[in-house]
C-alpha atoms as a PDB file:
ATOM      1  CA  UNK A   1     -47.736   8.666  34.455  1.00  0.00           C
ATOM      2  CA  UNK A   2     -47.585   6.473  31.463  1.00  0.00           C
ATOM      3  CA  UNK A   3     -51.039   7.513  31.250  1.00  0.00           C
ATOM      4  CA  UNK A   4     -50.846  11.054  30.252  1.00  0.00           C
ATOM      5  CA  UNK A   5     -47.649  10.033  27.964  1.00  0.00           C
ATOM      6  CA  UNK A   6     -49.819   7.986  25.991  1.00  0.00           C
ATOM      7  CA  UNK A   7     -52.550  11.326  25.911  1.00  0.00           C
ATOM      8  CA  UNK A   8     -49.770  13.660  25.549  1.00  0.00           C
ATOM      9  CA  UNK A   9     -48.752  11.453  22.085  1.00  0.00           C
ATOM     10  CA  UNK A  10     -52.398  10.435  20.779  1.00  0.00           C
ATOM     11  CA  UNK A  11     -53.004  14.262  21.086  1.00  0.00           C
ATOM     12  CA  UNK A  12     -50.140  15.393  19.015  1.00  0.00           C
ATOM     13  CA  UNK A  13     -50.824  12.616  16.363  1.00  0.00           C
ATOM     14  CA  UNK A  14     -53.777  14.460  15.923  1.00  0.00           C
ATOM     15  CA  UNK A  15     -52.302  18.010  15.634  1.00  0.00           C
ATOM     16  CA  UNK A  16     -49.786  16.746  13.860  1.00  0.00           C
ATOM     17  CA  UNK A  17     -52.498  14.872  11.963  1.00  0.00           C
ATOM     18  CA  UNK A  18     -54.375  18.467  10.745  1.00  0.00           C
ATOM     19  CA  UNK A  19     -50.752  20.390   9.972  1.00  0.00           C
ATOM     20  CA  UNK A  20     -50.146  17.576   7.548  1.00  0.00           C
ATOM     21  CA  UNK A  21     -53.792  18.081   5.710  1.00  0.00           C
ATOM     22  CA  UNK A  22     -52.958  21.945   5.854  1.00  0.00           C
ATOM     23  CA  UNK A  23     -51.768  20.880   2.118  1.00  0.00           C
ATOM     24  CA  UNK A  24     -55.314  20.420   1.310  1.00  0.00           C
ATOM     25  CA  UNK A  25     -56.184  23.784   0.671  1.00  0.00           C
ATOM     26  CA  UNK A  26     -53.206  24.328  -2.224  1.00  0.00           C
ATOM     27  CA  UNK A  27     -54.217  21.074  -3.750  1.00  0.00           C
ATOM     28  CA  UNK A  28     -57.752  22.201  -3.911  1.00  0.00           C
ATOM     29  CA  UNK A  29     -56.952  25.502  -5.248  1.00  0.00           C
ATOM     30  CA  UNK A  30     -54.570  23.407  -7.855  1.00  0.00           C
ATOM     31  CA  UNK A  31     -57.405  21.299  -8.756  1.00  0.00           C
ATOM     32  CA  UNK A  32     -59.805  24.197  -9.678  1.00  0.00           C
ATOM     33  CA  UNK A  33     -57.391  26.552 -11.245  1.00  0.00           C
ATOM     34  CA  UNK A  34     -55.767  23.226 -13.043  1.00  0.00           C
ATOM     35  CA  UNK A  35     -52.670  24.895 -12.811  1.00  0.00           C
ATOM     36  CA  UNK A  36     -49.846  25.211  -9.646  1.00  0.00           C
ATOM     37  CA  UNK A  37     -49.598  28.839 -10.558  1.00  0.00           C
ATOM     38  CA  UNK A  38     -47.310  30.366  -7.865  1.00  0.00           C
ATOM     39  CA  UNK A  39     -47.879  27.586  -5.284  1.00  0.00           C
ATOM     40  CA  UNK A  40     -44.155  25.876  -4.614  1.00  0.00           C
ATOM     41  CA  UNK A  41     -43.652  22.077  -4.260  1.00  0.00           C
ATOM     42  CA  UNK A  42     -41.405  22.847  -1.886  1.00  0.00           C
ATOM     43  CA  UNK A  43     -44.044  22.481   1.498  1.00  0.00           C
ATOM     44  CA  UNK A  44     -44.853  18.910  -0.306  1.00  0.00           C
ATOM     45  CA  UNK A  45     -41.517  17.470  -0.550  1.00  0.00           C
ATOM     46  CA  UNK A  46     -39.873  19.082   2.356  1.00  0.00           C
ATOM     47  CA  UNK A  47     -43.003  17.496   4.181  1.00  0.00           C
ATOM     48  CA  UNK A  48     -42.535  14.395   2.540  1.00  0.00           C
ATOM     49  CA  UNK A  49     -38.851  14.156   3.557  1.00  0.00           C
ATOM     50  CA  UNK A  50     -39.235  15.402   7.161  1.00  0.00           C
ATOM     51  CA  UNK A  51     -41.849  11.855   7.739  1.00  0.00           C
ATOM     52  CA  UNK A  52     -39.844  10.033   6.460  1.00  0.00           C
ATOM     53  CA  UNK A  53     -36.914  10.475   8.333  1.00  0.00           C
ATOM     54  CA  UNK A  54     -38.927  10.374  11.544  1.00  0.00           C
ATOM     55  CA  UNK A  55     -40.806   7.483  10.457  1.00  0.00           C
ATOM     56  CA  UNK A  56     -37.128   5.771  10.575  1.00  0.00           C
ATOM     57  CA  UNK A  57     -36.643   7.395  14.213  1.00  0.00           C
ATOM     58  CA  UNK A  58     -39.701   5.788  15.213  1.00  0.00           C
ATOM     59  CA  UNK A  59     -38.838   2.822  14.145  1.00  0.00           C
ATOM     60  CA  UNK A  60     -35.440   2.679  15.517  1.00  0.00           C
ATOM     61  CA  UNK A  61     -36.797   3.746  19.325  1.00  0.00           C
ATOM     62  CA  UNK A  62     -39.603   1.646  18.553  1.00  0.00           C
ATOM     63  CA  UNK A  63     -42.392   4.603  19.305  1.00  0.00           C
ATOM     64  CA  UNK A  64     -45.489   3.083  17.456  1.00  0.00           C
ATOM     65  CA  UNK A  65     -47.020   6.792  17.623  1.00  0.00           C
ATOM     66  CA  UNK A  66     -44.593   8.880  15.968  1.00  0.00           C
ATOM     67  CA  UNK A  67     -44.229   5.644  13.486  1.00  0.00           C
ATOM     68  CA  UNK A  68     -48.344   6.009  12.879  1.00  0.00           C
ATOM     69  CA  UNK A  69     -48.501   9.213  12.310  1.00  0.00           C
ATOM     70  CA  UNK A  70     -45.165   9.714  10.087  1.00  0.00           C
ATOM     71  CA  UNK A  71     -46.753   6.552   7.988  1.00  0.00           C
ATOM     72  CA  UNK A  72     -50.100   8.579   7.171  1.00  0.00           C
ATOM     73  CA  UNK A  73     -47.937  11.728   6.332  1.00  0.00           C
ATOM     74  CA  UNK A  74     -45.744  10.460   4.416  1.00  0.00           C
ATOM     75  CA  UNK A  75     -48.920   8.770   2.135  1.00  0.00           C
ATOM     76  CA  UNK A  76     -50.469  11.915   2.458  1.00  0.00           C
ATOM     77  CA  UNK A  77     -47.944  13.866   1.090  1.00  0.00           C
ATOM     78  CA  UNK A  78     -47.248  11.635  -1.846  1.00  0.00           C
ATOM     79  CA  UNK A  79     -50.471  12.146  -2.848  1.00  0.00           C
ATOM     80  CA  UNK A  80     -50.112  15.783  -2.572  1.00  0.00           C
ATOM     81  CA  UNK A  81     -46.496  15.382  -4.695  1.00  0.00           C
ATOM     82  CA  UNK A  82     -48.490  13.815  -7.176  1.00  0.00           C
ATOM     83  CA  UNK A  83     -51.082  16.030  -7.597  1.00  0.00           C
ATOM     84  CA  UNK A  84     -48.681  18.471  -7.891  1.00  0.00           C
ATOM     85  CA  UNK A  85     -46.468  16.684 -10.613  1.00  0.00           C
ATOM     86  CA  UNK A  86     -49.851  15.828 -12.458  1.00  0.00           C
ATOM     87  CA  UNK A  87     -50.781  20.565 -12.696  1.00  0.00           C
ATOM     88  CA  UNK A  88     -46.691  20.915 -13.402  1.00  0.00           C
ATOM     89  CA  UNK A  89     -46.242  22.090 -16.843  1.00  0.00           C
ATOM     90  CA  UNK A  90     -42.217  21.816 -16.664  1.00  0.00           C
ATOM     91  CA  UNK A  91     -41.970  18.521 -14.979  1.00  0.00           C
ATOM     92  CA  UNK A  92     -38.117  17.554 -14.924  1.00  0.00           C
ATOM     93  CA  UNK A  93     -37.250  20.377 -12.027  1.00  0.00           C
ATOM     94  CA  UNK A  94     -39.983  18.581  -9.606  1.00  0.00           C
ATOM     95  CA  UNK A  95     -38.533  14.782 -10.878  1.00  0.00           C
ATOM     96  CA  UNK A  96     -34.979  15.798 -10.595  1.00  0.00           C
ATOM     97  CA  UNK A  97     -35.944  16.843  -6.957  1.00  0.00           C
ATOM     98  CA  UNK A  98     -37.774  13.724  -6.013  1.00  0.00           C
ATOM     99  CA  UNK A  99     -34.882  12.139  -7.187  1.00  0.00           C
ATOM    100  CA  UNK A 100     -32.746  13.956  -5.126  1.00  0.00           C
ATOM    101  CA  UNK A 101     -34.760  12.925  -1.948  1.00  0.00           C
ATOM    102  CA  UNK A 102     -34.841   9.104  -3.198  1.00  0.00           C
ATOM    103  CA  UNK A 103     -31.435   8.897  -2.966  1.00  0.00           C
ATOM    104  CA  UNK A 104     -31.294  11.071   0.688  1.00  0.00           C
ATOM    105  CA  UNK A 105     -33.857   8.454   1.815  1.00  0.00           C
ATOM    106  CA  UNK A 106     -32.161   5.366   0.402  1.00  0.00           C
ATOM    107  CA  UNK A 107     -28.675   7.197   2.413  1.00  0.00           C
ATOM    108  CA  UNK A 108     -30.450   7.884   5.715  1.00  0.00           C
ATOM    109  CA  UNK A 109     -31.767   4.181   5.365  1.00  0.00           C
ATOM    110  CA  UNK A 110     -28.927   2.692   4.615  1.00  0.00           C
ATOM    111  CA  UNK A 111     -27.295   4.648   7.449  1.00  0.00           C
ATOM    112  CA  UNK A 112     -29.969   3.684  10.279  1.00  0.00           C
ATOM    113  CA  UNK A 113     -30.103   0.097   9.343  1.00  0.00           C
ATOM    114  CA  UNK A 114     -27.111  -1.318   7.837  1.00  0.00           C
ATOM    115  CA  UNK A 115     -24.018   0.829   8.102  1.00  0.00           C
ATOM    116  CA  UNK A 116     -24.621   1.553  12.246  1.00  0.00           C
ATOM    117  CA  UNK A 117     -25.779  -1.437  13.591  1.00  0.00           C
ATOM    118  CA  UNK A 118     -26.055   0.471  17.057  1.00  0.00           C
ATOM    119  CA  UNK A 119     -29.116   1.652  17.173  1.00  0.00           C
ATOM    120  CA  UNK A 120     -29.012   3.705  19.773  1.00  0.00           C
ATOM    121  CA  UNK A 121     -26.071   5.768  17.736  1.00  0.00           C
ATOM    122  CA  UNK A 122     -28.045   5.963  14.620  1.00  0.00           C
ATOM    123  CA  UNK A 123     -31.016   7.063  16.718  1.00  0.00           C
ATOM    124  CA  UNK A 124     -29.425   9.883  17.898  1.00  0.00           C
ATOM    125  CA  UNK A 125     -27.888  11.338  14.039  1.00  0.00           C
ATOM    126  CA  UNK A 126     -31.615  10.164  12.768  1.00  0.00           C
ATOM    127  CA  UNK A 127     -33.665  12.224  15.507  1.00  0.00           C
ATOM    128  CA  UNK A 128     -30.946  15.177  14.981  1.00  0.00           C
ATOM    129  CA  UNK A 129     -31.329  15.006  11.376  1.00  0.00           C
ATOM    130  CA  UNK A 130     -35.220  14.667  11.579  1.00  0.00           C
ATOM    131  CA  UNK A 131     -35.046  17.988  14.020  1.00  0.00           C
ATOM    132  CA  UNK A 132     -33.210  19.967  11.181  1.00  0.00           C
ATOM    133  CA  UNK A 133     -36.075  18.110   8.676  1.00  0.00           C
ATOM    134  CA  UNK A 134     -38.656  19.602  10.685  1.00  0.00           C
ATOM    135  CA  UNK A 135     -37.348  22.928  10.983  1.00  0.00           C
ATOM    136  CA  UNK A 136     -37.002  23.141   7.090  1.00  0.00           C
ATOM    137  CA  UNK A 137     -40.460  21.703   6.690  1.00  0.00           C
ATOM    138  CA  UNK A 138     -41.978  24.857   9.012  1.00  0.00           C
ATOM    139  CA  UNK A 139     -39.678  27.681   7.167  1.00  0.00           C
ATOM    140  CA  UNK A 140     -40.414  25.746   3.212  1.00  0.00           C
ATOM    141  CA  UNK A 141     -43.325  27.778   3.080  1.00  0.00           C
ATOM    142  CA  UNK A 142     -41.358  30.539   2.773  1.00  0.00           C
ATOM    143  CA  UNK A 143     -39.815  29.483  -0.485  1.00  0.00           C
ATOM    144  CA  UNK A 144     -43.435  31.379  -2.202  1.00  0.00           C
ATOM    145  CA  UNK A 145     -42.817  33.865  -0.572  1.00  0.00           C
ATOM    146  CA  UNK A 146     -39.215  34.618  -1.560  1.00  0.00           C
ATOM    147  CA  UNK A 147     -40.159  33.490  -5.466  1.00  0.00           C
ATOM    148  CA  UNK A 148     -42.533  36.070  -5.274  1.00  0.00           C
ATOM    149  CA  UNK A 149     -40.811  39.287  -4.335  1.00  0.00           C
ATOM    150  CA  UNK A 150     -37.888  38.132  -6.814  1.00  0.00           C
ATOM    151  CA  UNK A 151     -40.449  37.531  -9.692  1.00  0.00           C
ATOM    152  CA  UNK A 152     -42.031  41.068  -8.541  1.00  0.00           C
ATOM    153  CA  UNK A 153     -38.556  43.052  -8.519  1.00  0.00           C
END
């Protein structure tokens, strides 16, 4: 049984693995254009925030899988942010946002580890909140979308 557990996870660190290099193909088309155009940041940070916050579930259950694969996200999608910041031409909307998620990180940190010592409590607001992360990271695609039919009105 622990068997196909340990399948069951390697396999969806390598789905998991491929949804989070999806962001290729915007960077690319950043890096030829040299321009964002109407590509959105927010897949990149919404990504970005989302493995984060499960990295810090995986660490708190101590589930070296979802803590593997959240690491190489989360470095993927700086890289991504980055690349993006570098094509910006208004930068301070992008840094105030980055910002924003330092200090959500530094909170849900501060939360997991220090405030609730009980990690079996701060596992379950951590996973809830990294549920709601994930959610937002699958509908932030949507943000082009809904920039585009206001910017065509």
């Amino acid at each position: 049984m622990i068997d196909i557990v340990y399948s069951v996870g390697n396999l969806a660190i390598v789905c998991t693995l491929f949804l989070f290099l999806s962001g290729s193909q915007p960077c690319l088309k950043i890096i030829k254009s040299k321009s964002v155009g109407d590509i959105s940041p927010m897949p990149f940070l919404t990504a970005f925030i989302n493995c984060v916050i499960v990295f810090l579930y995986g660490v708190l259950i101590k589930n070296y899988q979802i803590i593997t694969i959240n690491a190489i996200g989360f470095n993927i999608e700086i890289v991504y942010i980055i690349l993006f910041l570098y094509y910006v031409p208004s930068k301070k909307k992008i840094i105030h946002q980055i910002i924003f998620l330092t200090v959500l990180i530094i909170t849900v940190g501060f939360y997991s580890f220090i405030y609730e010592p009980n990690s079996k409590i701060s596992s379950k607001y951590i996973g809830f909140m990294g549920s709601v992360s994930s959610i937002i990271m699958f509908g932030s695609p949507l943000a082009s979308l809904v920039t585009l039919k206001v910017y065509s009105l």
